[in-house]
Protein backbone atom coordinates (compact mmCIF):
# COMPACT_ATOMS: atom_id res chain seq x y z
CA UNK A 1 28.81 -17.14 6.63
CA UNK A 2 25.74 -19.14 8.70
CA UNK A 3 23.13 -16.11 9.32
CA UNK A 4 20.21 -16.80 11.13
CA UNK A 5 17.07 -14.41 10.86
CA UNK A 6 14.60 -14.73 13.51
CA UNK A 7 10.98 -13.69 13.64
CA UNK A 8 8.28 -13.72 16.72
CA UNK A 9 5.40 -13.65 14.47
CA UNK A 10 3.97 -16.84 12.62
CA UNK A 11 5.35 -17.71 9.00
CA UNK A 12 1.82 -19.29 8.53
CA UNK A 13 0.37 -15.65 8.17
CA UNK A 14 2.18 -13.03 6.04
CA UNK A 15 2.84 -9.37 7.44
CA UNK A 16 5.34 -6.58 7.06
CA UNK A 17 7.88 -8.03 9.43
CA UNK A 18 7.80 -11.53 8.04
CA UNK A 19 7.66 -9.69 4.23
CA UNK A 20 10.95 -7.45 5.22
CA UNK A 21 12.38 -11.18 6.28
CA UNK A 22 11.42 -13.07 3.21
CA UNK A 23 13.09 -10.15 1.13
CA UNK A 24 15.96 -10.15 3.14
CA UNK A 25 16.76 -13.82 3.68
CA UNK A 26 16.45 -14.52 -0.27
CA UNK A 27 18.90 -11.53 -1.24
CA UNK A 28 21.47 -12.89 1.79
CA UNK A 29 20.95 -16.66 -0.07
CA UNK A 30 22.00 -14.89 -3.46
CA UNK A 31 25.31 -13.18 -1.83
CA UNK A 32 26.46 -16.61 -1.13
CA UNK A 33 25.20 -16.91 2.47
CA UNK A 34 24.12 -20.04 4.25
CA UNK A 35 20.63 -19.08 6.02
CA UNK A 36 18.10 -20.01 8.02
CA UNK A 37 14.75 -18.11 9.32
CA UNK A 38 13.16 -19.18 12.68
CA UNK A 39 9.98 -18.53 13.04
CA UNK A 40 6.90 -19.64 14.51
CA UNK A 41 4.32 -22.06 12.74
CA UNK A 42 5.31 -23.58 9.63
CA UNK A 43 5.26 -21.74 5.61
CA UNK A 44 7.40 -21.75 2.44
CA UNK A 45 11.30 -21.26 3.13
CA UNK A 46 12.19 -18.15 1.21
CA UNK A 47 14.44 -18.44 -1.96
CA UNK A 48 17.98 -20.32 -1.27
CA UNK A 49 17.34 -20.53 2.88
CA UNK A 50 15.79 -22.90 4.83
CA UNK A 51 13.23 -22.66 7.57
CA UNK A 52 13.06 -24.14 11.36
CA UNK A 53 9.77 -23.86 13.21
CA UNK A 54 10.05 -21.67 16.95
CA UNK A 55 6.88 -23.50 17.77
CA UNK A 56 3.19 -23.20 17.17
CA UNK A 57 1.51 -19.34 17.64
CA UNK A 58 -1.22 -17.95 19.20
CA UNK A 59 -2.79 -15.00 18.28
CA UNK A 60 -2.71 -11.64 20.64
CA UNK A 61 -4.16 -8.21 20.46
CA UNK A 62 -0.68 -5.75 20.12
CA UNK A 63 -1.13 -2.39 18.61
CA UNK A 64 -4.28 -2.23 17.23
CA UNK A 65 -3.80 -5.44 15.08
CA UNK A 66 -3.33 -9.31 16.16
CA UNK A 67 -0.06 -10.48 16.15
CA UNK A 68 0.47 -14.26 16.37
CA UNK A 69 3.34 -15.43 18.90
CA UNK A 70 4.32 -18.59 20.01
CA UNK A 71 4.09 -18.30 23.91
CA UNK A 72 4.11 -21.97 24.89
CA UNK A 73 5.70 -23.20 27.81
CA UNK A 74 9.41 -24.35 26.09
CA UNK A 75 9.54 -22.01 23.57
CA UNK A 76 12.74 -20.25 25.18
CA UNK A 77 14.75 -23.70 25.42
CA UNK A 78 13.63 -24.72 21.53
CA UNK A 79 15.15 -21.42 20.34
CA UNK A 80 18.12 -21.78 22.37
CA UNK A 81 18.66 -25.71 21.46
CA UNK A 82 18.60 -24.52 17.61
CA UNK A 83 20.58 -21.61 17.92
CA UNK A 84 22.85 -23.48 19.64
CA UNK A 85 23.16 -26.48 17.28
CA UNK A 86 23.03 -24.24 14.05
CA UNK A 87 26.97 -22.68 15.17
CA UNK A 88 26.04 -19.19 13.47
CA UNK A 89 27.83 -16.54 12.81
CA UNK A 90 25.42 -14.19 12.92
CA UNK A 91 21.85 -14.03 14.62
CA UNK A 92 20.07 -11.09 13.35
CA UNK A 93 16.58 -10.98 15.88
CA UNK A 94 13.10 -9.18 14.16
CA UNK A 95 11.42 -7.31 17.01
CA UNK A 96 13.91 -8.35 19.91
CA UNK A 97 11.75 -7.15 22.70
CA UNK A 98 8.45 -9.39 21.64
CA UNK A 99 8.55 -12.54 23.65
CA UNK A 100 8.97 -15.47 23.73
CA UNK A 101 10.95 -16.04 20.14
CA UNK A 102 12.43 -13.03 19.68
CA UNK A 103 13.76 -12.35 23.69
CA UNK A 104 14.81 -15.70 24.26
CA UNK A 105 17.14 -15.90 20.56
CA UNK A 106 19.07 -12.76 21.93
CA UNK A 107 19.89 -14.05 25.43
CA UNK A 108 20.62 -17.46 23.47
CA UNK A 109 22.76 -16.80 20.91
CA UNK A 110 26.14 -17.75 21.12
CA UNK A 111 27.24 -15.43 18.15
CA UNK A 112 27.04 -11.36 17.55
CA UNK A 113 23.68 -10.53 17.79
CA UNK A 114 21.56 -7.85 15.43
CA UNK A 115 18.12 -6.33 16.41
CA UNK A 116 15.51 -4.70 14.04
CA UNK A 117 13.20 -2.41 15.46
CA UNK A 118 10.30 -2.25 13.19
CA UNK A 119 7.19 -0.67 15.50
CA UNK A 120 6.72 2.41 15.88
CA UNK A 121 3.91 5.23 17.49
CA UNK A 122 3.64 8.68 17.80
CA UNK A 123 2.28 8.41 21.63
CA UNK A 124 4.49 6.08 23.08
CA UNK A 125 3.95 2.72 23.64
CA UNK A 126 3.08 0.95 26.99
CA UNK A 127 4.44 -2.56 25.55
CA UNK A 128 7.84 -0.85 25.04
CA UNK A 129 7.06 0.36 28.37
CA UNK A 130 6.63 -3.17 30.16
CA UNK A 131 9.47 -4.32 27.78
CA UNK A 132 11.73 -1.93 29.77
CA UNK A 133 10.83 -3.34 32.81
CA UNK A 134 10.71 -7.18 32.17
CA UNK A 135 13.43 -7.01 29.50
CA UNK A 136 16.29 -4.47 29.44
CA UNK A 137 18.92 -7.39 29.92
CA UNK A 138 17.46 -7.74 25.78
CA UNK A 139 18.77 -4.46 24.83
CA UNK A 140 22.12 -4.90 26.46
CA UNK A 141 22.68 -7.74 24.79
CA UNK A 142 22.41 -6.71 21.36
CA UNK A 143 25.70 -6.28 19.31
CA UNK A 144 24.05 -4.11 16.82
CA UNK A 145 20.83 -1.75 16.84
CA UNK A 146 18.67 -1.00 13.76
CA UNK A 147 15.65 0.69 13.25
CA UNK A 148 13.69 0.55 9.81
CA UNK A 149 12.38 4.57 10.29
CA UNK A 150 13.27 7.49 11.63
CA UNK A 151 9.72 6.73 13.67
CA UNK A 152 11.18 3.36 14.96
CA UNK A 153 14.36 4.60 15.68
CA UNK A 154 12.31 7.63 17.78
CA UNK A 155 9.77 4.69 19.73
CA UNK A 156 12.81 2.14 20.44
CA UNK A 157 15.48 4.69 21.70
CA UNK A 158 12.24 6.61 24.06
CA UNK A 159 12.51 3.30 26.25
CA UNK A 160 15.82 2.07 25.20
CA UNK A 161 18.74 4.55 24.10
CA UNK A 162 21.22 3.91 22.17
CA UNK A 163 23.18 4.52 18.76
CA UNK A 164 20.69 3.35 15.99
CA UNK A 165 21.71 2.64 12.44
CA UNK A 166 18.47 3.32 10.21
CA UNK A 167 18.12 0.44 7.34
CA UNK A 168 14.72 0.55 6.26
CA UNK A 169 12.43 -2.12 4.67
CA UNK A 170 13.01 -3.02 0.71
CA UNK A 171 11.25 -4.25 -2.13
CA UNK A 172 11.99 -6.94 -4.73
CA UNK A 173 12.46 -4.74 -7.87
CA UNK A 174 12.10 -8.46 -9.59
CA UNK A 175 8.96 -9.37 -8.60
CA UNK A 176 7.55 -6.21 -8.25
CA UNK A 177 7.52 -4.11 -11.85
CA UNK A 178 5.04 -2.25 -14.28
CA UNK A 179 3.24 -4.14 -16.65
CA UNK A 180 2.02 -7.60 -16.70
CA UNK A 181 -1.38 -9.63 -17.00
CA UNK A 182 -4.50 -7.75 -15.59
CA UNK A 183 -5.79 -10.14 -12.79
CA UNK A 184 -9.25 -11.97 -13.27
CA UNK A 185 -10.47 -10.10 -10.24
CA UNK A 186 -10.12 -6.46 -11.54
CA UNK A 187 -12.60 -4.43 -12.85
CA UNK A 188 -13.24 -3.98 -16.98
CA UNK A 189 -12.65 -0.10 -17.77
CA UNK A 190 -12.42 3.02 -15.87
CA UNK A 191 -9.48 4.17 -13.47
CA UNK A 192 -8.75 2.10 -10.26
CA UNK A 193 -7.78 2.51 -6.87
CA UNK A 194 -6.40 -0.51 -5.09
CA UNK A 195 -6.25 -0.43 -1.11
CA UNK A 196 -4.13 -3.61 0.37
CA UNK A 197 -4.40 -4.41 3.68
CA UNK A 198 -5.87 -6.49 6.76
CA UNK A 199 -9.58 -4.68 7.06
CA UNK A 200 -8.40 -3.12 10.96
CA UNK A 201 -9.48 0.12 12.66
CA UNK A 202 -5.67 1.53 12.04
CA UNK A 203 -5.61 0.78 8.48
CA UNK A 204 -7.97 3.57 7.96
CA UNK A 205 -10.73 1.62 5.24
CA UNK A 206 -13.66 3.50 7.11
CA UNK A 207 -11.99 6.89 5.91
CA UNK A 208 -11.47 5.55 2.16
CA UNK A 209 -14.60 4.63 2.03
CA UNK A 210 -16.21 8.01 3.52
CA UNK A 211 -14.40 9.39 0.77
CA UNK A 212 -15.26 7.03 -2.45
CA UNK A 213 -18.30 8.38 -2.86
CA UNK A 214 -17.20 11.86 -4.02
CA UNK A 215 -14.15 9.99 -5.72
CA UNK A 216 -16.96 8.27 -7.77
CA UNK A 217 -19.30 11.23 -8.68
CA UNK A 218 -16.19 13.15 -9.79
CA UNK A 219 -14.10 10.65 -11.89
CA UNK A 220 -16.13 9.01 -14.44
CA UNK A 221 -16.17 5.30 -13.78
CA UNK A 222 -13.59 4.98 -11.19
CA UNK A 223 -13.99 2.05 -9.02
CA UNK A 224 -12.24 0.65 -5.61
CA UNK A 225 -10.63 -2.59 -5.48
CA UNK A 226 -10.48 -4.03 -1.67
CA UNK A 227 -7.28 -6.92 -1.55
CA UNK A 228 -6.67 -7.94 2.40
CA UNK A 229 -7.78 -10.05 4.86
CA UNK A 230 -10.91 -9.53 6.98
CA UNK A 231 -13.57 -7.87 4.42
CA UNK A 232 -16.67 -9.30 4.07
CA UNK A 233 -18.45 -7.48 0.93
CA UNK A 234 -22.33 -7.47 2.30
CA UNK A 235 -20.56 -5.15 5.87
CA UNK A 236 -18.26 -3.21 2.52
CA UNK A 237 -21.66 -2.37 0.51
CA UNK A 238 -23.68 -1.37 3.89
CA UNK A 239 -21.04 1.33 4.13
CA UNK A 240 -21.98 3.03 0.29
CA UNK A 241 -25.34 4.25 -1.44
CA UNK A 242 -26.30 1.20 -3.38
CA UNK A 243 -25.87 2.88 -6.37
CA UNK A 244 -21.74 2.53 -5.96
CA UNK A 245 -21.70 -0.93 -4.70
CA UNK A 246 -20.90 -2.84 -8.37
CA UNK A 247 -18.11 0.00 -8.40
CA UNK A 248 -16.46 -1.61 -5.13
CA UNK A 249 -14.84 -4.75 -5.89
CA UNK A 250 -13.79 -6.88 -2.63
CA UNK A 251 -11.31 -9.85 -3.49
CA UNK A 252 -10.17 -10.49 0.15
CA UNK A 253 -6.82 -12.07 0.65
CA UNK A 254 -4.52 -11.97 -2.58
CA UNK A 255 -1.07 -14.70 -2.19
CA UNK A 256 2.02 -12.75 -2.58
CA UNK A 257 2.34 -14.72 -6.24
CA UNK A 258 -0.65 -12.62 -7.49
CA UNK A 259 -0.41 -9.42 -5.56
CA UNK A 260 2.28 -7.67 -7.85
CA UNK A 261 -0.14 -7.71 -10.67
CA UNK A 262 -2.65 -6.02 -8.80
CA UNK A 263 -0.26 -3.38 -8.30
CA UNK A 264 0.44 -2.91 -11.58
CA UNK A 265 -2.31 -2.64 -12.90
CA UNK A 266 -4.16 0.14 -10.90
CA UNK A 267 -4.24 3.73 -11.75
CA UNK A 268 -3.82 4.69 -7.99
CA UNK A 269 -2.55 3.26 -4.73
CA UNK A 270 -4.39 4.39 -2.02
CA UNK A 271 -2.83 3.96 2.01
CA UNK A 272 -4.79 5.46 4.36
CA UNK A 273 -3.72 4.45 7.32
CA UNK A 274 -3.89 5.75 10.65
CA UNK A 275 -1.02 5.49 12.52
CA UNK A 276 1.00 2.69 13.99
CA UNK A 277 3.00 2.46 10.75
CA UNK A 278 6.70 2.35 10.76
CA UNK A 279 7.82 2.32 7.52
CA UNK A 280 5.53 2.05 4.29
CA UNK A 281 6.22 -1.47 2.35
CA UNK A 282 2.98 -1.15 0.59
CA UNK A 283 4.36 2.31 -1.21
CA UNK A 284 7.11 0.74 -1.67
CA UNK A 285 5.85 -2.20 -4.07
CA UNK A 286 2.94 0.23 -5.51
CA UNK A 287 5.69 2.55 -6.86
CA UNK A 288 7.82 -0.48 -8.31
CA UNK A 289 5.31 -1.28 -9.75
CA UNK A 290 4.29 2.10 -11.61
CA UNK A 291 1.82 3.22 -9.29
CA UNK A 292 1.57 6.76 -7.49
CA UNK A 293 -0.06 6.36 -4.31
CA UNK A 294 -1.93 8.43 -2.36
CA UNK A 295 -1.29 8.27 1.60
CA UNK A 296 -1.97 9.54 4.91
CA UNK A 297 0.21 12.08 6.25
CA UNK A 298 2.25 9.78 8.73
CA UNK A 299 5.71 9.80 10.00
CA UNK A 300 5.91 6.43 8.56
CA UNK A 301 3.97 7.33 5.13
CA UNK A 302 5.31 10.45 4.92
CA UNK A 303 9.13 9.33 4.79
CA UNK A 304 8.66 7.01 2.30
CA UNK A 305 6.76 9.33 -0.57
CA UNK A 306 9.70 12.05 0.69
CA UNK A 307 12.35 10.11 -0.45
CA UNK A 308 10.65 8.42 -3.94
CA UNK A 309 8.63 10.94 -5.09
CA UNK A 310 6.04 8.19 -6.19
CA UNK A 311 2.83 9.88 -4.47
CA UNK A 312 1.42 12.50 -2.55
CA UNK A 313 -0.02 12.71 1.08
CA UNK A 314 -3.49 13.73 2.53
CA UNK A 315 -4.56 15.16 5.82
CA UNK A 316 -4.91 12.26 8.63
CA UNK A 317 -8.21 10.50 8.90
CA UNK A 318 -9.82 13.21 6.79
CA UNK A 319 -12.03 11.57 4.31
CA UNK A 320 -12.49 15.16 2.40
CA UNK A 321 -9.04 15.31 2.01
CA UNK A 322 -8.77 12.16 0.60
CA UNK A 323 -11.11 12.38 -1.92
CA UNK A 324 -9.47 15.78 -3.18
CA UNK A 325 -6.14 13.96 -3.65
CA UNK A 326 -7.40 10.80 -5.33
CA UNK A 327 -9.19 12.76 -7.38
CA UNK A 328 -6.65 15.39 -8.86
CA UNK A 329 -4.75 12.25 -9.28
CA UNK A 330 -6.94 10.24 -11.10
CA UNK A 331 -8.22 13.35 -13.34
CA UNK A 332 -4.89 14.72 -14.42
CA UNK A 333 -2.98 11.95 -16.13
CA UNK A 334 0.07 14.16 -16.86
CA UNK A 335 0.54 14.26 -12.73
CA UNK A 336 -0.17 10.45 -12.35
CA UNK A 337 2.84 9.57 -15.34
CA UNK A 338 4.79 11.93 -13.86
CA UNK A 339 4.53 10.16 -9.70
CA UNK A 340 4.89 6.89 -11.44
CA UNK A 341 8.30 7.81 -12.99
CA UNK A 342 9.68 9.36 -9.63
CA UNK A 343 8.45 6.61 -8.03
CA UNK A 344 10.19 4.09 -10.11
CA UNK A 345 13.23 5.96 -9.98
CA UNK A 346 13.09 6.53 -6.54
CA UNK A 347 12.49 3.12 -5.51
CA UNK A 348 15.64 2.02 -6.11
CA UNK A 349 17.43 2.88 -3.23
CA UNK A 350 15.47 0.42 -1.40
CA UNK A 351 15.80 -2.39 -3.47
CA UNK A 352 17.24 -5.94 -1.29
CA UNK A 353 20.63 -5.80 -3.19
CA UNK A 354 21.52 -2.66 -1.71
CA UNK A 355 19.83 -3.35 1.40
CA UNK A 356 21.25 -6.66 1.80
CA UNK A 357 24.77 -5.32 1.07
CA UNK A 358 24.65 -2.61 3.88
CA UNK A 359 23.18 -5.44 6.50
CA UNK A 360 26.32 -7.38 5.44
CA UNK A 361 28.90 -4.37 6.90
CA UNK A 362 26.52 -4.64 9.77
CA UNK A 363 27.11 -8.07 10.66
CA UNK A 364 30.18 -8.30 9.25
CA UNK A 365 32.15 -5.38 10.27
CA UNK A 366 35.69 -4.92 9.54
CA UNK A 367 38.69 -5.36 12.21
């Protein structure tokens, strides 16, 4: 079957939407399907598929973060023209209600049309709410509706009901395992705890680093180990007692060739985002890899840990909390082996083969 998987944000800069796509598109190519992602900017095809530009992006403030859309005059009539000339079967849409990509591939698509939710927030959102307005056509048009969360499937169907099936995000159980080559980067000795993520408000860095200090004066020569974009080390180290800064390690952005080994080879995960977060991919490839984590309490977070076992969950923003649960992780390595094996265990319900083959009933359903 010709599948085509279609993404608003830019291919050029990797995020959880693009990462669930990658994942996806790859395990698809393996089952023996012919596929293409459309996408804006340019990148690396994933595995087996191949990869048509929607046009370049621009970047735009959206929940919190910057999301980067392609919003050029055109962009509706480029998707349509390769929609059009690719004769798919299937056109499964990331985000259907973010224009200009995403809206315009569902009113385009001459084939059954799937739509993944993937946003979510506890307060509502006043995008969904303009979406609503400006683009409920969108919603009627869709074939099939999928949310990754519970938390998704709660934010979509507040502004546009409907039945929702809930498929959430996976991991690649090959890419991402225990073991394998510390990276250059990482610190010599002493338990570690690894944050990953863009350095934003929502991803909650302020609160893990209110809370390092304590983490440091009660686990002997634990250190923090900063992988995203947007940290600058000199803004990090004005943030901690100069006595902790050579036990803060900032490496900035890490390629998704080297990131599993930074999983791997930290004692502790650490999330603490927020809010604004859907699903939990990060706890997802920390517990493949043998890593507990240790995350906020969030829908999003929360769901995740529930059904792996690979962690445990601290209080919201609160930095005291936070240090409490790092450290009776970090200090009692009986608990830490034990979150590691659930989570390894546990992770295998989302791996991409069974997620792919679900998907497949989805957009292939039986007469």
């Amino acid at each position: 079957m010709k599948i085509a998987i279609v993404s608003p944000y830019s291919w050029a800069h990797p995020g959880g939407v693009n990462n669930h796509i990658e994942g996806l598109s790859a395990e698809l190519a393996r089952h023996g399907h012919d596929v293409t992602v459309v996408a804006p900017d340019g990148g690396v095809p994933p595995d087996g598929a191949r990869f048509v530009t929607a046009g370049r992006s621009l970047p735009i403030p959206a929940n919190g973060s910057t999301a980067r859309v392609a919003l050029a005059p055109g962009t509706g009539a480029r998707i349509k023209h390769i929609l059009e000339d690719g004769a798919y079967d299937v056109v499964h849409v990331h985000e259907p209600l973010v224009p200009f990509v995403s809206t315009s591939a569902v009113m385009g698509a001459p084939a059954r049309v799937v739509g993944t939710f993937h946003a979510a927030g506890e307060d509502g959102s006043a995008l969904h709410c303009l979406a609503r307005m400006l683009f409920k056509r969108v919603h009627v048009r869709l074939d099939v509706l999928i949310a990754v969360s519970e938390p998704a499937r709660l934010l979509a169907s507040r502004y546009f009901p409907g039945e929702y099936e809930i498929v959430p995000n996976g991991v690649d159980l090959i890419r991402f395992t225990p073991g394998g080559d510390r990276p250059d980067k990482f610190p010599k000795g002493g338990p570690v705890v690894l944050f990953v993520g863009r350095n934003e408000p929502r991803k909650g860095i302020d609160v893990l680093l209110r809370a390092f200090p304590a983490v440091a004066r009660d686990v002997p020569g634990c250190s923090l180990v900063l992988a995203g974009s947007g940290f600058e080390e000199e803004k990090v180290k004005r943030e901690l007692a100069p006595e902790l800064w050579d036990r803060v390690t900032v490496v900035g952005f890490v390629n998704n060739e080297d990131l599993p080994a930074y999983y791997s080879a930290a004692d502790v995960f650490c999330a603490p985002a927020l809010g604004g977060e859907s699903f939990g991919i990060i706890l997802l490839e920390a517990n493949a890899s043998g890593t507990p984590a240790v995350a906020s309490d969030i829908p999003g977070y929360a769901g995740v840990l529930a059904s792996t076992g690979g962690g445990t969950l601290f209080a919201n923003g609160d930095s005291t909390d936070l240090a409490r649960a790092l450290c009776e992780v970090l200090l009692d390595e009986n608990r830490r082996a034990d979150l590691a094996a659930a989570g390894l265990a546990g992770v295998n319900q989302f791996s991409w083969e069974h997620l792919a083959s679900r998907l497949e009933s989805l957009y292939f359903p039986p007469h």
